[in-house]
C-alpha atoms as a PDB file:
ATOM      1  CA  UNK A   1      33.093   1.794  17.256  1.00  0.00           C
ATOM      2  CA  UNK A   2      31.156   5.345  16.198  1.00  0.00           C
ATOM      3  CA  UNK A   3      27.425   4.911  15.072  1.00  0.00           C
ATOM      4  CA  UNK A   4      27.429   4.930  10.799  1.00  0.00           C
ATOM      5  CA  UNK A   5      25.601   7.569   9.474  1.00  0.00           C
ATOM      6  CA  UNK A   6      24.636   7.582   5.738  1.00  0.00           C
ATOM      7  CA  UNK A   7      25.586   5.145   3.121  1.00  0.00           C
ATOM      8  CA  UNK A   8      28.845   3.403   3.687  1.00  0.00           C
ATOM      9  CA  UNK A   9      31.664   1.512   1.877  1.00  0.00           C
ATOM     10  CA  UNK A  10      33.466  -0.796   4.493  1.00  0.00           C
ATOM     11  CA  UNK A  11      36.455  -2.697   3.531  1.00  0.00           C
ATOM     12  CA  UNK A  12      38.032  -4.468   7.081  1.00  0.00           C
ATOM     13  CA  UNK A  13      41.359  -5.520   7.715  1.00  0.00           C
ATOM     14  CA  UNK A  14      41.525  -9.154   6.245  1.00  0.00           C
ATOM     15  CA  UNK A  15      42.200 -11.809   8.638  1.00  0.00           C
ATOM     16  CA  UNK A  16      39.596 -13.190  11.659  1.00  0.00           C
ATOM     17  CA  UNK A  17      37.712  -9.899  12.663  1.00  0.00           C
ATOM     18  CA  UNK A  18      35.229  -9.534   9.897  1.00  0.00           C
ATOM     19  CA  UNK A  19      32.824 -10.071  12.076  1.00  0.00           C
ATOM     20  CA  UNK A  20      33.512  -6.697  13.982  1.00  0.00           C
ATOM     21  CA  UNK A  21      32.854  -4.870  10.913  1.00  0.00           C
ATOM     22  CA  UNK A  22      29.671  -7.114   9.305  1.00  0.00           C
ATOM     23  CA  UNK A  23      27.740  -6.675  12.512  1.00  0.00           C
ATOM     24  CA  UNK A  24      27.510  -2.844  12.846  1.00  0.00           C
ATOM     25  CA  UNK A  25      27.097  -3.296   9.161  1.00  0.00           C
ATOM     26  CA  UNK A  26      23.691  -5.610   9.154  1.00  0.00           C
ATOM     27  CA  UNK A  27      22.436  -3.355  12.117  1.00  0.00           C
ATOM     28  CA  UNK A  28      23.492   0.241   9.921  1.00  0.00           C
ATOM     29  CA  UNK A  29      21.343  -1.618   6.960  1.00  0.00           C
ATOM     30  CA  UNK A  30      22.581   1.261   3.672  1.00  0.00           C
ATOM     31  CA  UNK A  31      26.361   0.276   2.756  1.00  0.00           C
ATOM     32  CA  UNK A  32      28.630  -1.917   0.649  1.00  0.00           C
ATOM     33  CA  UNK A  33      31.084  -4.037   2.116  1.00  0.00           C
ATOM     34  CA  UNK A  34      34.186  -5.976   0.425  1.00  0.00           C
ATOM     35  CA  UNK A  35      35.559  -8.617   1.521  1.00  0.00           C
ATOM     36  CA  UNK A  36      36.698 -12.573   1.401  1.00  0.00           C
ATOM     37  CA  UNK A  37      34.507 -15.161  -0.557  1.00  0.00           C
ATOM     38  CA  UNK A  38      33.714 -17.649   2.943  1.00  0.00           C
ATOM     39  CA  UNK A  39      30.693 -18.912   3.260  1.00  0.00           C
ATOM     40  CA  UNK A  40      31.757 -21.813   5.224  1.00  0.00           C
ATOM     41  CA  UNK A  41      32.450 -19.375   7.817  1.00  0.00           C
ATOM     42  CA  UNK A  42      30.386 -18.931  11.125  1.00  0.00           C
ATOM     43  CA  UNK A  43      30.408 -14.840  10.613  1.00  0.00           C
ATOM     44  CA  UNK A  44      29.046 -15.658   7.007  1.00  0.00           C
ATOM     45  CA  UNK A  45      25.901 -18.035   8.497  1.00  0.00           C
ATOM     46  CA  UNK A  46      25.695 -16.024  11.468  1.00  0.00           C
ATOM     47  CA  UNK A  47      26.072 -11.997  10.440  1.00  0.00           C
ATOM     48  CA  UNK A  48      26.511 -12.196   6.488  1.00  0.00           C
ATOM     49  CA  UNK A  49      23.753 -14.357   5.103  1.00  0.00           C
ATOM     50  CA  UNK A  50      20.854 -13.460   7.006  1.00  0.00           C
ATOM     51  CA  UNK A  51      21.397  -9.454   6.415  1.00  0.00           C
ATOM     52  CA  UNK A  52      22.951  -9.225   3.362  1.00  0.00           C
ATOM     53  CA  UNK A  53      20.528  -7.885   0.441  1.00  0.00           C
ATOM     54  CA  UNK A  54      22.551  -9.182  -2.681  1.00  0.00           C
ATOM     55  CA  UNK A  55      25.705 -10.382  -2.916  1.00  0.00           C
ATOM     56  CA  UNK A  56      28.142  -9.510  -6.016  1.00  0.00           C
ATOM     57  CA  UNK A  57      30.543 -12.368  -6.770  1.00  0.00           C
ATOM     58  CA  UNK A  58      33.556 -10.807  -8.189  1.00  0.00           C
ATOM     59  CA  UNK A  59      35.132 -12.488 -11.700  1.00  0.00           C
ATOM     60  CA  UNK A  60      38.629 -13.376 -10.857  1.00  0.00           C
ATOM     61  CA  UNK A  61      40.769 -12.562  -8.297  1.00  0.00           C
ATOM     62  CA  UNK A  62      41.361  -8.833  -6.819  1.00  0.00           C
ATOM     63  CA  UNK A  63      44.711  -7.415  -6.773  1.00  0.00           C
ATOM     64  CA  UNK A  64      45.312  -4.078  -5.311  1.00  0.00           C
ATOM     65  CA  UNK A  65      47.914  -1.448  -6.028  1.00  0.00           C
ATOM     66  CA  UNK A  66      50.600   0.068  -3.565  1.00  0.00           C
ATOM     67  CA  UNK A  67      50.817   3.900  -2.796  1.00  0.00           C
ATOM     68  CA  UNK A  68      53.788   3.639  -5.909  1.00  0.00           C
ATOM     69  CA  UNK A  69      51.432   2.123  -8.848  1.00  0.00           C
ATOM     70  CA  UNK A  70      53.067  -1.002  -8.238  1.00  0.00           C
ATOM     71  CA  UNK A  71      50.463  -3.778  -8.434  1.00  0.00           C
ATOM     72  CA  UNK A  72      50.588  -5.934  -4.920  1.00  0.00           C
ATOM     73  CA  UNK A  73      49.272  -9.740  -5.218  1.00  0.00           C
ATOM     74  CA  UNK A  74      45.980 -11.080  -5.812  1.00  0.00           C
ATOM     75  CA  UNK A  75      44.361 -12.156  -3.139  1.00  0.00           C
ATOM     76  CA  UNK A  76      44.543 -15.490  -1.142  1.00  0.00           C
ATOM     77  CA  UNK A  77      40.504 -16.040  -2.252  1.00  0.00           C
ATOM     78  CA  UNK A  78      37.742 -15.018  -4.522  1.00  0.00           C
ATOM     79  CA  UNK A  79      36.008 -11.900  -2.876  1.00  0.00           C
ATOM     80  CA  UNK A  80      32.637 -10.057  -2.703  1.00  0.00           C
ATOM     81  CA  UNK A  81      31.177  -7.066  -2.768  1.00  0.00           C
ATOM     82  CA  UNK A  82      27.919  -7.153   0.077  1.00  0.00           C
ATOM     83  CA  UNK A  83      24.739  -4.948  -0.567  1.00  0.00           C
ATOM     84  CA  UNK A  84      23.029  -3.888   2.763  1.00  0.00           C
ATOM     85  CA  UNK A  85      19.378  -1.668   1.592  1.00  0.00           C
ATOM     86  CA  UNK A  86      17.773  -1.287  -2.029  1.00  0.00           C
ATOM     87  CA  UNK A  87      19.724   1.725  -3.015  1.00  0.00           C
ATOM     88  CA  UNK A  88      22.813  -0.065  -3.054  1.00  0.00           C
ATOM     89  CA  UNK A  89      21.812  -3.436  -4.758  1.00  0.00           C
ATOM     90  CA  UNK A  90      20.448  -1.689  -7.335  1.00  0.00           C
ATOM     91  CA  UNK A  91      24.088   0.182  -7.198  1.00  0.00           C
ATOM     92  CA  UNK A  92      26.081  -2.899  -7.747  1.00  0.00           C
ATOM     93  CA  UNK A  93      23.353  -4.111 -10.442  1.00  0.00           C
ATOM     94  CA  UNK A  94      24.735  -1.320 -12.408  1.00  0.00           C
ATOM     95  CA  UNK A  95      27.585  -0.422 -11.527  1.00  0.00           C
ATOM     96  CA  UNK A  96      28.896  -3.089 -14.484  1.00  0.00           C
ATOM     97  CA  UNK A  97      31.189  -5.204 -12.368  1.00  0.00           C
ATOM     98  CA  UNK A  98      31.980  -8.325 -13.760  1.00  0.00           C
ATOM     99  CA  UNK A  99      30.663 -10.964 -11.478  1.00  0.00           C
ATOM    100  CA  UNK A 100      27.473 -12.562 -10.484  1.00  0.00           C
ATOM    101  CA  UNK A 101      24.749 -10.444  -8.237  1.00  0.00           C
ATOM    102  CA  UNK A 102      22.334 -13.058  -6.532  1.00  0.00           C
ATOM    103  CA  UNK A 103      19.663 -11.148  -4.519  1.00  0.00           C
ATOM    104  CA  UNK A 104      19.283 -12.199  -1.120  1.00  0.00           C
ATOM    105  CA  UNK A 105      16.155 -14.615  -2.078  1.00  0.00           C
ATOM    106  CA  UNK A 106      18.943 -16.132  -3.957  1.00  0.00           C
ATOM    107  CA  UNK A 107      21.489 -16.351  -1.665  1.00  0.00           C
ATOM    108  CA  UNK A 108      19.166 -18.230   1.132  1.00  0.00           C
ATOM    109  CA  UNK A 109      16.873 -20.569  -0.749  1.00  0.00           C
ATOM    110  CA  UNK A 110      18.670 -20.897  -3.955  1.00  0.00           C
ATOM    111  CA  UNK A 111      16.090 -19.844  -6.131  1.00  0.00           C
ATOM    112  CA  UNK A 112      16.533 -18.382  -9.540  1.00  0.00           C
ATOM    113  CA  UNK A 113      14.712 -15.081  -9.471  1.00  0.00           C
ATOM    114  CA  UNK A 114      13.146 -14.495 -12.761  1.00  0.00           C
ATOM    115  CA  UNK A 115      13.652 -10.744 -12.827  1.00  0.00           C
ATOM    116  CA  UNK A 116      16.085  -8.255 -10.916  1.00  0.00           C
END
């Protein structure tokens, strides 16, 4: 895989590779990343968690829309949209996304931040 340069918006292939894409993501530290919901996951604990600056928990389920208009499924789980650097969490804060954002603070201890 090429260096990233610049801010980035990664979306992998869903399936058992996210890892691939959420390491050079955590290293490359400016980008938003979508993907599957699964924290239960070892590349959550392992390459998500720890390097991810907020996390924006989507309302509902995503569908997306074929090359024709048609809309394709929703998805198979909930899914999120990862900040990586300042610029972008404050991005998704206001971008007006339905969901929950829970800064990184958040995200490992559980605690409520009292302003973000």
């Amino acid at each position: 895989m090429e260096r990233w340069t610049g801010r980035v918006f990664c979306n992998p292939p869903y399936g058992p590779n996210v890892g691939h894409w959420a390491q050079p993501m955590a290293e490359h530290g400016n980008g938003i990343m979508l993907i599957f919901l699964r924290t239960d996951t070892a590349t959550w604990q392992r390459d998500i968690l720890p390097f991810a600056d907020a996390a924006l928990l989507l309302e509902g389920r995503l569908h997306f829309y074929r090359p024709s208009g048609e809309r394709g499924k929703s998805g198979t789980a909930p899914s999120v949209l990862l900040a990586y650097g300042q610029s972008n969490v404050a991005g998704l804060c206001n971008a007006g996304i339905a969901g929950a954002l829970y800064p990184k603070a958040e995200m490992l201890a559980g605690i409520k931040a009292s302003q973000f």
